[in-house]
Protein backbone atom coordinates (compact mmCIF):
# COMPACT_ATOMS: atom_id res chain seq x y z
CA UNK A 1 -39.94 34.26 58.57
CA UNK A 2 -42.71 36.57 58.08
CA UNK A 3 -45.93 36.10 55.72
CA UNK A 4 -46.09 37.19 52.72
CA UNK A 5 -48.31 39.43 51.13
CA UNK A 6 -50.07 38.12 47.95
CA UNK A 7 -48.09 39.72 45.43
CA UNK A 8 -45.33 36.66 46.66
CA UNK A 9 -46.72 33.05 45.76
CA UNK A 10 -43.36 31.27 47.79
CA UNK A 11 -40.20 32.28 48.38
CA UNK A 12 -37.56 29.88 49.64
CA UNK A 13 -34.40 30.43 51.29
CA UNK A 14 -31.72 28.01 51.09
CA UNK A 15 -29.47 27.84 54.06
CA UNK A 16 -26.55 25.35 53.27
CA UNK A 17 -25.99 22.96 55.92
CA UNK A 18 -28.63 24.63 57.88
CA UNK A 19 -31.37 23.46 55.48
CA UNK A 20 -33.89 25.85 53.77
CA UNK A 21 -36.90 28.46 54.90
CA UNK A 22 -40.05 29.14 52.86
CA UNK A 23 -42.53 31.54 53.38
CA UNK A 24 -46.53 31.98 51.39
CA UNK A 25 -48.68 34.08 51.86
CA UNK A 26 -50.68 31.56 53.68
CA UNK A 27 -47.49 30.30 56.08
CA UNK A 28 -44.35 29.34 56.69
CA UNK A 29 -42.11 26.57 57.65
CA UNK A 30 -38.69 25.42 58.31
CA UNK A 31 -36.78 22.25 56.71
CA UNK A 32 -33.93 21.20 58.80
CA UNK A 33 -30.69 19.29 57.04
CA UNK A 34 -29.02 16.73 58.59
CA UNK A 35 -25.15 18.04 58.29
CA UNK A 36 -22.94 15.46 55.72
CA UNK A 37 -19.46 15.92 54.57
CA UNK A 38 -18.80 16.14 51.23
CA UNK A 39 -18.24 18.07 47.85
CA UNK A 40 -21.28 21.12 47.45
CA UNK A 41 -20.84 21.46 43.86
CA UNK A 42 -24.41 21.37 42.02
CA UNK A 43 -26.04 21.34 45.72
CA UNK A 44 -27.98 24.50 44.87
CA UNK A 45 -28.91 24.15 41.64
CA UNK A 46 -30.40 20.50 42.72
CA UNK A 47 -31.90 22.42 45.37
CA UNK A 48 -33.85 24.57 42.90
CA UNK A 49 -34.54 21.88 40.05
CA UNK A 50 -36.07 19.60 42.60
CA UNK A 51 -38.23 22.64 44.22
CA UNK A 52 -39.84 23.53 40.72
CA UNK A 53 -40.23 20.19 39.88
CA UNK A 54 -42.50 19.55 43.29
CA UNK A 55 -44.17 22.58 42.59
CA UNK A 56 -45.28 21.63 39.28
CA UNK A 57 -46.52 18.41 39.73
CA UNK A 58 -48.53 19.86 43.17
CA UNK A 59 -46.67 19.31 46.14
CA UNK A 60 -47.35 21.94 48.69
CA UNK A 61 -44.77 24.36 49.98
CA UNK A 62 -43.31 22.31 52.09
CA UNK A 63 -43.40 19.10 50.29
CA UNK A 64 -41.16 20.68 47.51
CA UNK A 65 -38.91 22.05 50.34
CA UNK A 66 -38.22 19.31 52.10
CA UNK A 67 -37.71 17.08 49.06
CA UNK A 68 -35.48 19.65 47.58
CA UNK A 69 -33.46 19.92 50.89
CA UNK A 70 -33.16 16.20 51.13
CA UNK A 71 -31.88 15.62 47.27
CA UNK A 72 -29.37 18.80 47.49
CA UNK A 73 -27.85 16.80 50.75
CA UNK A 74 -28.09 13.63 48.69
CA UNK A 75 -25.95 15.68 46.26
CA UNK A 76 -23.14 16.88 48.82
CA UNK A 77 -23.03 13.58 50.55
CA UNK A 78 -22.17 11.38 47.39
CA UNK A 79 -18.83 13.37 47.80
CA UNK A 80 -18.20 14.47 44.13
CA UNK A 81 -20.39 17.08 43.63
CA UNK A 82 -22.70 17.39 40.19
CA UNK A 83 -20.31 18.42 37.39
């Protein structure tokens, strides 16, 4: 993933199974996911909530990436999605 320019403070891509991409204008980085079976309902949107939750309390790019791909794979894996 390319840098960004500084009109862009972060922009994440989320990947499904694949885990999630981010870019800054000062880097990028790549969060693997370990692959789980289970329902995906609500994956995404724990995805985000956990990102701008990192964010705002400081975490750095990555931090909030990689804790956001870990709890959306928490999510699928407990097998009935978030309703």
């Amino acid at each position: 993933m390319q840098s960004l320019d500084s009109r862009a403070g972060l922009v994440a891509v989320k990947r499904g199974p694949e885990g999630a991409r981010w870019a800054t204008p000062g880097g990028s980085g790549e969060v693997p996911a370990h692959a789980v079976d289970g329902n995906s309902v609500g994956a995404g949107d724990a995805f985000n909530a956990r990102l701008l939750f990192g964010l705002s309390r400081g975490e750095s790019a990555g931090q909030a990436v990689a804790a956001a791909v870990a709890l959306a794979t928490r999510v699928v894996a407990a097998g009935r999605g978030v309703f």
